[in-house]
N, C-alpha and C. Protein backbone atom coordinates (compact mmCIF):
# COMPACT_ATOMS: atom_id res chain seq x y z
N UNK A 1 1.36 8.58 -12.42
CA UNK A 1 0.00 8.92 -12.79
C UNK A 1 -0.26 8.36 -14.18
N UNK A 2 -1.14 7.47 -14.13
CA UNK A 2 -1.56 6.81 -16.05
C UNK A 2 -2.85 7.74 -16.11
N UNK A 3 -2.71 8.26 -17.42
CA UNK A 3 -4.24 8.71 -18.56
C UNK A 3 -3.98 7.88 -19.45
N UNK A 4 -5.38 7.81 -19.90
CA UNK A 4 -5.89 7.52 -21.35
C UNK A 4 -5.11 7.87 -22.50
N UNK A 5 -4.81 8.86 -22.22
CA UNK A 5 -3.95 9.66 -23.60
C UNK A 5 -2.64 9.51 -23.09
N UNK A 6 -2.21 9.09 -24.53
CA UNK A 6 -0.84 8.85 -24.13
C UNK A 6 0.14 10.35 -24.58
N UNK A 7 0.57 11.14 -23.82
CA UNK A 7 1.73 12.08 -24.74
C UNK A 7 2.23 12.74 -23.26
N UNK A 8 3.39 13.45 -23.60
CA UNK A 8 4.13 13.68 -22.38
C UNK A 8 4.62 15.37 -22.63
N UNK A 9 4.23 16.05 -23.43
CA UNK A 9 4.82 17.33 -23.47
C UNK A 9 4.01 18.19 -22.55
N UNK A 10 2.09 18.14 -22.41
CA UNK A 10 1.16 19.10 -21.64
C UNK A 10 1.36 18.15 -19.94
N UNK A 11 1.65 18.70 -19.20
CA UNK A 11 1.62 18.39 -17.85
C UNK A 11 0.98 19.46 -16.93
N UNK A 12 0.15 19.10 -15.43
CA UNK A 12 0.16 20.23 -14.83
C UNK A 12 1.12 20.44 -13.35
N UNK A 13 1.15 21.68 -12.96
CA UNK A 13 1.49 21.95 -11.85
C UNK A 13 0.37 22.98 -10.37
N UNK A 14 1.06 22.27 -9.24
CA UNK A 14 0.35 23.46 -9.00
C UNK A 14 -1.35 23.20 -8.62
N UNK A 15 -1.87 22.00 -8.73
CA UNK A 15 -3.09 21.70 -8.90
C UNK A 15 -3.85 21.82 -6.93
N UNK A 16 -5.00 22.42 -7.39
CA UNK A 16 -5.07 22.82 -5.60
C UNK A 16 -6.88 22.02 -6.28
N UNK A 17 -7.83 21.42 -5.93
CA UNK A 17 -9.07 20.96 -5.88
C UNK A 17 -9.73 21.08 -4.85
N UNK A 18 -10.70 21.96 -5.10
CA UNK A 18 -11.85 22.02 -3.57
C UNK A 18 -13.57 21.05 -4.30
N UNK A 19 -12.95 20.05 -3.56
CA UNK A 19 -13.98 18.91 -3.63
C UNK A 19 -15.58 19.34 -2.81
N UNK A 20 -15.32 19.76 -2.02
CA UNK A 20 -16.74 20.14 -1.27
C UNK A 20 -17.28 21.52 -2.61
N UNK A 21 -16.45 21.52 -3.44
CA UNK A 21 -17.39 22.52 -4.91
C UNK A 21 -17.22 21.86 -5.59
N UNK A 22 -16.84 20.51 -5.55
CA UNK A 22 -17.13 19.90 -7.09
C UNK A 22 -18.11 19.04 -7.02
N UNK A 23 -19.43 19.51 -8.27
CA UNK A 23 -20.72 18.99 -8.26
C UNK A 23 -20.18 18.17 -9.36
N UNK A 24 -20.30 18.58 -10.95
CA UNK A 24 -20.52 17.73 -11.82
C UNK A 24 -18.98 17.59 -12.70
N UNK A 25 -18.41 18.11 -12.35
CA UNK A 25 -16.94 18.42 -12.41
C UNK A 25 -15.98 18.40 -11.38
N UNK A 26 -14.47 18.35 -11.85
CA UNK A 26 -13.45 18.75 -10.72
C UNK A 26 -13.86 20.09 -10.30
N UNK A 27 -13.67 20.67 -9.65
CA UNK A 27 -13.45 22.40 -9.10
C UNK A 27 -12.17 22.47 -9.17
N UNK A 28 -10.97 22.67 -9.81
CA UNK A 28 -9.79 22.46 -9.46
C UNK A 28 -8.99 24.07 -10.36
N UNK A 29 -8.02 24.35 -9.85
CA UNK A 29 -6.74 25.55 -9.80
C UNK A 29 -5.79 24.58 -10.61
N UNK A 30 -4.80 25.02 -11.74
CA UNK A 30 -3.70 24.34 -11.55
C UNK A 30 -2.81 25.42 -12.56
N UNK A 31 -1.55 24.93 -12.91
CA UNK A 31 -0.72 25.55 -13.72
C UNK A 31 -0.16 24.45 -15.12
N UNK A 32 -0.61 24.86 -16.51
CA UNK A 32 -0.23 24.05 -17.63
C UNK A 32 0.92 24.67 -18.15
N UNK A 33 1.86 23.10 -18.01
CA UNK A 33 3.36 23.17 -18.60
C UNK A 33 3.36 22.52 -20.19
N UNK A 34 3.65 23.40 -20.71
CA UNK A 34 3.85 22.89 -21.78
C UNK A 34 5.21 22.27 -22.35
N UNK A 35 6.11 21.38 -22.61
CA UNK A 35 7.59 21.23 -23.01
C UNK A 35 8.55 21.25 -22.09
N UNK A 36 8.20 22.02 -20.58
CA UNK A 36 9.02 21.88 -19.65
C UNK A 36 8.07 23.35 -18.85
N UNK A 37 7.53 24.46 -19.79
CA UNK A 37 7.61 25.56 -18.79
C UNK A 37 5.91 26.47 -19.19
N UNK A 38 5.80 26.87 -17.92
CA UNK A 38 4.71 27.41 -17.83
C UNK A 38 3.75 28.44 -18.56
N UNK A 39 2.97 28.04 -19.57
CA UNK A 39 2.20 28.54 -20.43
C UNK A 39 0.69 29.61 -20.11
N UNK A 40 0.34 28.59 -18.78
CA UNK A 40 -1.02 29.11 -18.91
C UNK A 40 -1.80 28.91 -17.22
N UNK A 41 -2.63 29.34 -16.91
CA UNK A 41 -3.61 29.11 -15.52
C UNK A 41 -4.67 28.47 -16.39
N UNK A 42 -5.54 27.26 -15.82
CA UNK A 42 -6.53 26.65 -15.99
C UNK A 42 -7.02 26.46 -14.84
N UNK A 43 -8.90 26.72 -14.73
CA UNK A 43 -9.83 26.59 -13.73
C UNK A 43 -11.05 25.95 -14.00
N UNK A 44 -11.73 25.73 -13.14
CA UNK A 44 -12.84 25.25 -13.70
C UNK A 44 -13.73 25.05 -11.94
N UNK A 45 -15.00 25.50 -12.08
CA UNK A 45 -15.53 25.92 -10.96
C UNK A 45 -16.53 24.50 -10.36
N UNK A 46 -16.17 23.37 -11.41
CA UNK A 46 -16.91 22.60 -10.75
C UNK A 46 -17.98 22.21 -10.96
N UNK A 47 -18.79 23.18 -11.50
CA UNK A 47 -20.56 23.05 -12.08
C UNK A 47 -20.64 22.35 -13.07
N UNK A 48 -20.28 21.92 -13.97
CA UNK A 48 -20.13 20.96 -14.80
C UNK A 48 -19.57 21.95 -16.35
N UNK A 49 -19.71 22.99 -16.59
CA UNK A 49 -18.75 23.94 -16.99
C UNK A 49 -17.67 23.19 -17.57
N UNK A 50 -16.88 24.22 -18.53
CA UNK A 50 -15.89 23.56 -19.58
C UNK A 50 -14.71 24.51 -18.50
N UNK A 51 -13.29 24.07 -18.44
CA UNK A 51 -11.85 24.68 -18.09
C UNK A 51 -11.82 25.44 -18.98
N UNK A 52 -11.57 26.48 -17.93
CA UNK A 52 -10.89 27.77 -19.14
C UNK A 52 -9.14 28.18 -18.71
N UNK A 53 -8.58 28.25 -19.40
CA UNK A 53 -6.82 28.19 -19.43
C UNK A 53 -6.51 29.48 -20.08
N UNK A 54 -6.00 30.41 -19.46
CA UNK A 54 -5.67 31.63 -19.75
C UNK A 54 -4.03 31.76 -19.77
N UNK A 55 -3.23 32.10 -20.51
CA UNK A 55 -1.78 32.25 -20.83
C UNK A 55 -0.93 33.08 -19.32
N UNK A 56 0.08 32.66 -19.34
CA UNK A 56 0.21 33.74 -18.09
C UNK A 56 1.52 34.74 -18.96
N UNK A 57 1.34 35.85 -18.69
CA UNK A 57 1.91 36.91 -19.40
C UNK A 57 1.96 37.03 -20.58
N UNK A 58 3.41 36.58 -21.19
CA UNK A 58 3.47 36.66 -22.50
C UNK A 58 2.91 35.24 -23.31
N UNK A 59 2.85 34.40 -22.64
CA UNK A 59 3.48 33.46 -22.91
C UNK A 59 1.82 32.63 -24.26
N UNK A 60 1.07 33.47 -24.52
CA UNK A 60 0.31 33.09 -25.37
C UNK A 60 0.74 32.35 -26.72
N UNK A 61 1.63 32.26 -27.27
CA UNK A 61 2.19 32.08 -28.45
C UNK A 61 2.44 30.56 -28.11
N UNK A 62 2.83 30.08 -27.16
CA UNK A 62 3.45 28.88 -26.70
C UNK A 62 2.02 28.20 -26.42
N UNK A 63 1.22 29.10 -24.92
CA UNK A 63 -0.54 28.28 -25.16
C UNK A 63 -1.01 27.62 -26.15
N UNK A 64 -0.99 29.00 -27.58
CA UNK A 64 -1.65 28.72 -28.85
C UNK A 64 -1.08 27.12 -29.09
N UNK A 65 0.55 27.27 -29.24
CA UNK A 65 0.83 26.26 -29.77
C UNK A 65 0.69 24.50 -28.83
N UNK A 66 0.65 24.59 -27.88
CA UNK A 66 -0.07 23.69 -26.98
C UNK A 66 -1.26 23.14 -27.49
N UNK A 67 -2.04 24.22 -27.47
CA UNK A 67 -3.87 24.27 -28.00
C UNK A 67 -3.63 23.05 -29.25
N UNK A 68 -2.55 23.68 -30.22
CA UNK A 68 -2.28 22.49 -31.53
C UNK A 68 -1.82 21.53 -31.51
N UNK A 69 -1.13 21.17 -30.64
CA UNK A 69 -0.73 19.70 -30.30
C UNK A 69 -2.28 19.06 -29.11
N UNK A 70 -2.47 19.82 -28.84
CA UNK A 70 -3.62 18.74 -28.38
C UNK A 70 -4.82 18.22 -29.12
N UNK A 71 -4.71 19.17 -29.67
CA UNK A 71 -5.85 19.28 -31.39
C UNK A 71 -5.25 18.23 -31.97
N UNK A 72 -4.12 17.66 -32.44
CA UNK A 72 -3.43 16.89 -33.28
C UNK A 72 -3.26 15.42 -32.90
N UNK A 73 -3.34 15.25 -31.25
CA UNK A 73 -3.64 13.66 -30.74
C UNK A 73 -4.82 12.93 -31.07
N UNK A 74 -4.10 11.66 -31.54
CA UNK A 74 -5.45 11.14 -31.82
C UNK A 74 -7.00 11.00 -30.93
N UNK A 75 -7.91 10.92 -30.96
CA UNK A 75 -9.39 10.64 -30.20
C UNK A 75 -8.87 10.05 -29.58
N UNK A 76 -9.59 10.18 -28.18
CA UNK A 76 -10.20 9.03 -27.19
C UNK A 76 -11.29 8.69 -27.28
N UNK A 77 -10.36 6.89 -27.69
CA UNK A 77 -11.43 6.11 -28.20
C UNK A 77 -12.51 5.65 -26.82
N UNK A 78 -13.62 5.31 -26.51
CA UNK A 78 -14.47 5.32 -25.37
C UNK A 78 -15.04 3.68 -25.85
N UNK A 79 -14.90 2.45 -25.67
CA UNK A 79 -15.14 1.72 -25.91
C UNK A 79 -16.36 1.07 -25.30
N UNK A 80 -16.59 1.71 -24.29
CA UNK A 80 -17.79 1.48 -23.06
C UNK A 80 -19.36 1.94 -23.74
N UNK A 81 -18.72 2.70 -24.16
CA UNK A 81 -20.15 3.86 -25.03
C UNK A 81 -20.39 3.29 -26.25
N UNK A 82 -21.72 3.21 -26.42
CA UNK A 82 -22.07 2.92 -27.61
C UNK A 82 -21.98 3.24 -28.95
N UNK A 83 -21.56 2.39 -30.07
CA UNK A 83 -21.00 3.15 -31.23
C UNK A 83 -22.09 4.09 -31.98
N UNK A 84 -21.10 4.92 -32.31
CA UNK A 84 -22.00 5.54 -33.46
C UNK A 84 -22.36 5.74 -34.92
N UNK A 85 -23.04 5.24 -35.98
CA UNK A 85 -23.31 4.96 -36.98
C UNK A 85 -21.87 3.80 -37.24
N UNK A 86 -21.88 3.03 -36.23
CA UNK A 86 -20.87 1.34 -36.46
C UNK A 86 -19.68 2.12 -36.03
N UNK A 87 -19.02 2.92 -35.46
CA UNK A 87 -17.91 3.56 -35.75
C UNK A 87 -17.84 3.36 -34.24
N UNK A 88 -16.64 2.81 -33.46
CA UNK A 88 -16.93 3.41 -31.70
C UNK A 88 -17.05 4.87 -31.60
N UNK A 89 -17.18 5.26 -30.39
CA UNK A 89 -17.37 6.27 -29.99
C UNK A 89 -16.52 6.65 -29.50
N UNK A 90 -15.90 8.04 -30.01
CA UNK A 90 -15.11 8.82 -29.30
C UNK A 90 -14.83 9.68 -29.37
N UNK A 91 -13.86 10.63 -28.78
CA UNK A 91 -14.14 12.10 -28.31
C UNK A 91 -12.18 12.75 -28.43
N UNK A 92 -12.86 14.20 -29.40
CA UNK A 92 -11.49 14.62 -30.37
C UNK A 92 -11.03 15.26 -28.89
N UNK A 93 -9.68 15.25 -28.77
CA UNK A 93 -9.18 15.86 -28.02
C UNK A 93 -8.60 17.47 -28.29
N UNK A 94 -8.68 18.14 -26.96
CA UNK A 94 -8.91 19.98 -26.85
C UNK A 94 -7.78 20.05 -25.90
N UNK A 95 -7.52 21.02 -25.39
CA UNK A 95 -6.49 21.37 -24.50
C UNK A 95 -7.10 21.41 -23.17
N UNK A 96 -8.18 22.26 -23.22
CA UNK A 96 -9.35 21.84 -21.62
C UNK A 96 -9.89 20.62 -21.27
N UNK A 97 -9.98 19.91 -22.54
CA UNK A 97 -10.30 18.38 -22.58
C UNK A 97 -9.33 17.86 -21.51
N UNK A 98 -7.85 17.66 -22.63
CA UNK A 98 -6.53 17.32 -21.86
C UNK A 98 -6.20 17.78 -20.36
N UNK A 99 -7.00 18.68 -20.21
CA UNK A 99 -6.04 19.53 -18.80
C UNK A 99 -7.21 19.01 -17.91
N UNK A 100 -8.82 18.78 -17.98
CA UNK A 100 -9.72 17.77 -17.51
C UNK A 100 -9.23 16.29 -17.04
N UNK A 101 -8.80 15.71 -18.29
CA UNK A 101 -8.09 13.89 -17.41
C UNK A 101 -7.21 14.37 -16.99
N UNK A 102 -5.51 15.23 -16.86
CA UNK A 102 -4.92 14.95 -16.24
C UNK A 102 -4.87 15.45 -14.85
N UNK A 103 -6.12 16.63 -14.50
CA UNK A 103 -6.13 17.22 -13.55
C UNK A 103 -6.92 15.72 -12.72
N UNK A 104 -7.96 15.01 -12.97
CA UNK A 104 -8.44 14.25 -12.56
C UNK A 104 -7.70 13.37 -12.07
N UNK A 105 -6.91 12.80 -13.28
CA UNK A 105 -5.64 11.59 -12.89
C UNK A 105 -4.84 12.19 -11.54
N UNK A 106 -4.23 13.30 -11.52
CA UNK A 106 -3.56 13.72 -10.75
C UNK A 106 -4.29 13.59 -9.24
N UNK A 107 -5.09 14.24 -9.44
CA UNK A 107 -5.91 14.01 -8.05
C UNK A 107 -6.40 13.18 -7.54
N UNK A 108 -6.45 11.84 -8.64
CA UNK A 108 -6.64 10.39 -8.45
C UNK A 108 -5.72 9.77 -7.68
N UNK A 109 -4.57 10.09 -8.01
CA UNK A 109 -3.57 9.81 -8.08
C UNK A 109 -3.01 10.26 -6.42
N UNK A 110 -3.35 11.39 -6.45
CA UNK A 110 -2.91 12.30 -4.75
C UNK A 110 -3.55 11.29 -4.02
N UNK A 111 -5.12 11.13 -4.21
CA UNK A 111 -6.31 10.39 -3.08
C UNK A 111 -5.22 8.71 -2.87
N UNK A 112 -5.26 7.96 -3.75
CA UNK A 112 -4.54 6.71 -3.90
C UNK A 112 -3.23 6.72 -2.93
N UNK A 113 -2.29 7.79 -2.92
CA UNK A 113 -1.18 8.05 -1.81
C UNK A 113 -1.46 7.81 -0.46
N UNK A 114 -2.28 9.12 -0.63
CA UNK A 114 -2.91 9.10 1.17
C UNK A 114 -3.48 7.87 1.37
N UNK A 115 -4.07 7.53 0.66
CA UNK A 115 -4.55 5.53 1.03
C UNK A 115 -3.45 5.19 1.36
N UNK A 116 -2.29 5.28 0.57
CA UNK A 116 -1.54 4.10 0.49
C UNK A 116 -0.64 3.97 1.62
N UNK A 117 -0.17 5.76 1.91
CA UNK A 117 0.56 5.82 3.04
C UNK A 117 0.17 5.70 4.77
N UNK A 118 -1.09 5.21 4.48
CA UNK A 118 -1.76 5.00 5.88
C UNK A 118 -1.12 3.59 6.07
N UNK A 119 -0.69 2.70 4.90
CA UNK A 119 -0.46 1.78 5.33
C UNK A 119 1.36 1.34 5.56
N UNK A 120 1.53 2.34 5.72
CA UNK A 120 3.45 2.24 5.32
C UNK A 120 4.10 1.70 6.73
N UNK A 121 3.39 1.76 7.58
CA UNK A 121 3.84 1.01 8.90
C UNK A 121 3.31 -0.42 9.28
N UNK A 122 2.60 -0.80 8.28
CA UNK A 122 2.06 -2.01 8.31
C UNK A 122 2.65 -3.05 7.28
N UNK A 123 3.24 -4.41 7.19
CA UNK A 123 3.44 -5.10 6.66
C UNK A 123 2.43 -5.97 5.77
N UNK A 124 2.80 -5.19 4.72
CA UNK A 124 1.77 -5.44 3.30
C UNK A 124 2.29 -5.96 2.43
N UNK A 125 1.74 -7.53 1.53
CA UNK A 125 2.64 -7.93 0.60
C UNK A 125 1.09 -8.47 -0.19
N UNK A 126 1.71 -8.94 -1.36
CA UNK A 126 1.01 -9.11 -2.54
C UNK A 126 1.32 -11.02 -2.56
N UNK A 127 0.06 -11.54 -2.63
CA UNK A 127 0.11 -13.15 -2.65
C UNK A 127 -1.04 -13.70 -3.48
N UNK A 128 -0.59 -14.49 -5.02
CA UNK A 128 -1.35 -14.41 -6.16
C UNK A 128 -2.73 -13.31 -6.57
N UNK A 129 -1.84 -12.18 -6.60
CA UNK A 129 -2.73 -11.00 -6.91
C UNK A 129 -3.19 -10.28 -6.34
N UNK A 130 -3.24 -11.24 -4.87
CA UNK A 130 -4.52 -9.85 -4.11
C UNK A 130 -3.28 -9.39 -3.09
N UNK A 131 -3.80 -7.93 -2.36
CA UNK A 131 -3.37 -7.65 -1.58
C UNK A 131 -3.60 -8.30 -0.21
N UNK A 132 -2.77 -8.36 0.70
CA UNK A 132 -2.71 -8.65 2.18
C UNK A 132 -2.02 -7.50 3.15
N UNK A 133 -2.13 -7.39 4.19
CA UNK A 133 -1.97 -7.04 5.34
C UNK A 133 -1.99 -7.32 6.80
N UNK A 134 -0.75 -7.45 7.29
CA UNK A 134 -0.84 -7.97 8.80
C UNK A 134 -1.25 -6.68 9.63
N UNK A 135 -2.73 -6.54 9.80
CA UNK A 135 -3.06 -5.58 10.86
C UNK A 135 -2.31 -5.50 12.71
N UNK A 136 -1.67 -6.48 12.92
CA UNK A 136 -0.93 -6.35 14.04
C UNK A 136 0.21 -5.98 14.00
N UNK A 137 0.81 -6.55 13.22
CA UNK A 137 2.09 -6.27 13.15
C UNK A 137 2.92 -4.72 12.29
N UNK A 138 3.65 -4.14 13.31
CA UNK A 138 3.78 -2.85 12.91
C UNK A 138 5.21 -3.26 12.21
N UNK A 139 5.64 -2.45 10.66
CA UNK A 139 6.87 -2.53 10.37
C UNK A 139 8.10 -1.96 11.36
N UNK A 140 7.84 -0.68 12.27
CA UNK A 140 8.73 -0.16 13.32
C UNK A 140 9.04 -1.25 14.41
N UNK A 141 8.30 -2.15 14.58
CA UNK A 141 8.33 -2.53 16.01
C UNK A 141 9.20 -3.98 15.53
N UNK A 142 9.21 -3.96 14.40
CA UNK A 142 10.41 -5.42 14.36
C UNK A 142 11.55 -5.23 14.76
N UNK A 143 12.28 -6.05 15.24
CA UNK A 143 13.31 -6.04 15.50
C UNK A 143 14.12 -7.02 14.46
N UNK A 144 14.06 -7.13 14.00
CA UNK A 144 15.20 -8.36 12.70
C UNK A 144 13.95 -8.76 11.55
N UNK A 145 13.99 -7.72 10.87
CA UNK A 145 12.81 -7.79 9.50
C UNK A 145 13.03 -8.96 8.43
N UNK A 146 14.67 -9.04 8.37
CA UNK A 146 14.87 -9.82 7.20
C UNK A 146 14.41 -11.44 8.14
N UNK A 147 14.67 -11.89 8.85
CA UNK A 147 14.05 -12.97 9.71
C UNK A 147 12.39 -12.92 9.53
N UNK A 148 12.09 -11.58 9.95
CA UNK A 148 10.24 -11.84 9.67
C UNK A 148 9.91 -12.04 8.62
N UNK A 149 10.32 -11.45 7.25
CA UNK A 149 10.11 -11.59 6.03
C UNK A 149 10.75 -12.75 5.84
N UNK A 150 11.49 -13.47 6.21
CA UNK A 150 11.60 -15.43 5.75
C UNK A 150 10.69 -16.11 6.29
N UNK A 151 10.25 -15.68 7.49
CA UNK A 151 9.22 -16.59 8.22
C UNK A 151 7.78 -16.34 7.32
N UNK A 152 8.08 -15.23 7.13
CA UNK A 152 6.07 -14.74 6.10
C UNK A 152 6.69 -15.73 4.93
N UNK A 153 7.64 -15.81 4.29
CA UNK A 153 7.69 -16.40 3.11
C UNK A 153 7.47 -18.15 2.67
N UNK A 154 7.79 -18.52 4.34
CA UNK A 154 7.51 -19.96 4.77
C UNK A 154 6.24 -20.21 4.51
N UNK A 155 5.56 -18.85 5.92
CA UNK A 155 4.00 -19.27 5.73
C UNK A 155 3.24 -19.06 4.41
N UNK A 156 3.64 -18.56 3.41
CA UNK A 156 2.57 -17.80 2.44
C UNK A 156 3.23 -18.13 1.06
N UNK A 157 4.61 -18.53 1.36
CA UNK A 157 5.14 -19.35 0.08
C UNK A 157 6.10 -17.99 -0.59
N UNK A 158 6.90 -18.56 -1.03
CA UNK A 158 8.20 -17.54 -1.60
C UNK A 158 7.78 -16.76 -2.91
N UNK A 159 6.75 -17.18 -3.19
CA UNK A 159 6.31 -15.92 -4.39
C UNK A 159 6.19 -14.80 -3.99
N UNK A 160 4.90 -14.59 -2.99
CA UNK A 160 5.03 -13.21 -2.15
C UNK A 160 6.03 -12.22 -1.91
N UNK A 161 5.34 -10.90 -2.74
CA UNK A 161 5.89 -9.48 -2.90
C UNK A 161 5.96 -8.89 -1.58
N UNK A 162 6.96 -8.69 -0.52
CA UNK A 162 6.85 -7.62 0.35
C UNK A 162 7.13 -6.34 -0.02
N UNK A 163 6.31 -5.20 0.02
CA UNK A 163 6.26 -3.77 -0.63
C UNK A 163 7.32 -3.32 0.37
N UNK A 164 7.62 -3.58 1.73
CA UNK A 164 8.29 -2.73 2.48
C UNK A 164 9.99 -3.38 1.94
N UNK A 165 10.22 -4.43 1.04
CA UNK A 165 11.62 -4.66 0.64
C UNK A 165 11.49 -3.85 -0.83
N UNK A 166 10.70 -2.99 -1.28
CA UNK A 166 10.88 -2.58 -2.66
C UNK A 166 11.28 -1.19 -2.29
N UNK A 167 11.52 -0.64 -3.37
CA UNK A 167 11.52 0.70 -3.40
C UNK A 167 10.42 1.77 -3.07
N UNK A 168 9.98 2.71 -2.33
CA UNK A 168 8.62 3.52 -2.11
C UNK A 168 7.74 3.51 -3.66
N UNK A 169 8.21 4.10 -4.44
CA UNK A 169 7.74 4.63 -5.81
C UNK A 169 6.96 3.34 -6.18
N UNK A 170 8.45 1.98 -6.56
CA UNK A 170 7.75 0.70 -7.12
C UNK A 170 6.79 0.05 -6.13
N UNK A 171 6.51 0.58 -4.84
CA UNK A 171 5.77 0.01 -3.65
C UNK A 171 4.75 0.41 -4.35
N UNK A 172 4.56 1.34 -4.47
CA UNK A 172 3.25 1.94 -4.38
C UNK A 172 2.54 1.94 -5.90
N UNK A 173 3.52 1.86 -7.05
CA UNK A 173 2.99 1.11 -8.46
C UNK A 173 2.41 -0.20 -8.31
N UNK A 174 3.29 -1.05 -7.43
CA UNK A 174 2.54 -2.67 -7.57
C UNK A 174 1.73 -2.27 -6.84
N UNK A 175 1.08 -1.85 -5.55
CA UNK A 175 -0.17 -2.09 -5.05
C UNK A 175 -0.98 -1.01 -5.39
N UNK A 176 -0.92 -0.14 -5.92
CA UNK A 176 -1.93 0.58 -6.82
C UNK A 176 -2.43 -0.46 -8.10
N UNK A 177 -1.36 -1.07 -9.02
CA UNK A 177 -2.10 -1.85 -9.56
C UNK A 177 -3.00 -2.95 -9.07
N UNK A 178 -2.63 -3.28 -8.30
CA UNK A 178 -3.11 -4.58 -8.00
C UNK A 178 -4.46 -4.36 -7.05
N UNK A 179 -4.21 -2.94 -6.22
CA UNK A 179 -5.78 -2.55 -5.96
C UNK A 179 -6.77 -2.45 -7.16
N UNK A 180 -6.17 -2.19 -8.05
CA UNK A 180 -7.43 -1.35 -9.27
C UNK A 180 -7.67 -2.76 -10.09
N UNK A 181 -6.53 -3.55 -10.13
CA UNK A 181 -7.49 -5.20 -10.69
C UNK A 181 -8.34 -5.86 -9.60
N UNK A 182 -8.23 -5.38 -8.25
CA UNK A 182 -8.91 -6.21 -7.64
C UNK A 182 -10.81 -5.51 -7.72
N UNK A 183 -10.78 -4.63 -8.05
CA UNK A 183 -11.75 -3.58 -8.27
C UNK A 183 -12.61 -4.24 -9.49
């Protein structure tokens, strides 16, 4: 999952989104980890409304201190938006802020899977940048793959990435990127 913001200690868990309620916002449930362990519940109903993140038990002292490290990352800078008095534009980061992109990313991130794994029986490779796909040909139904994958490499030239010889994870990094440049 990539955000904007770069830092790795606030993560969530737990994230459940009911899209048929999200108007101007996520609608989304989740659980904020702070350092490794569970600090707080964050919600947000969707209406365009700010997340509210409530501590779970004791564990307020650790929230608080969350709250200050997110306070302490630098802005997101917004380069798209117009500057203000010459200065770009951008926006101090909050802890509901933070728990906003990554709940988004995350769920970006879920939707992009289910794309991706519709295609996991299909022989999909990457040939100067763009994606391809042999809609006939099923990866199950080969019988001697490493033979089909020399023959694709004949036709389409030996640069060509086959995702089904990579690893799942790195499969699905290269053609997530390479969907979102083709975008």
């Amino acid at each position: 999952m990539n955000t904007i913001i770069k830092q790795d200690r606030i993560t969530l868990k737990n994230l459940k989104v009911a899209e048929f309620a999200s108007e101007e916002t996520l609608c989304f449930t989740a659980t904020v980890i702070f350092d490794g362990v569970a600090v707080g519940e964050a919600s947000n109903d969707g209406h365009g409304g700010m997340t509210f993140i409530h501590a779970i038990g004791d564990k307020q002292a650790q929230l608080s201190e969350a709250e200050k490290f997110a306070k302490n990352l630098p802005p997101q800078v917004c380069p798209d938006l117009p500057p203000i008095d010459g200065k770009p534009f951008s926006i101090d980061i909050t802890l509901d802020y933070l728990v906003d992109v990554l709940a988004d990313a995350l769920h970006e991130d879920r939707k992009l899977r289910t794309t991706y794994s519709r295609s996991k029986n299909k022989v999909v490779f990457i040939k100067d940048n763009k994606v391809f796909s042999l809609q006939k040909v099923k990866l199950d139904s080969l019988k001697d793959r490493p033979a089909f994958f020399a023959s694709l490499r004949e036709t389409y030239g030996s640069s060509i990435v086959i995702l089904a010889e990579l690893p799942p994870d790195e499969a699905f990094t290269l053609w997530k990127q390479h969907i979102y440049e083709k975008n």
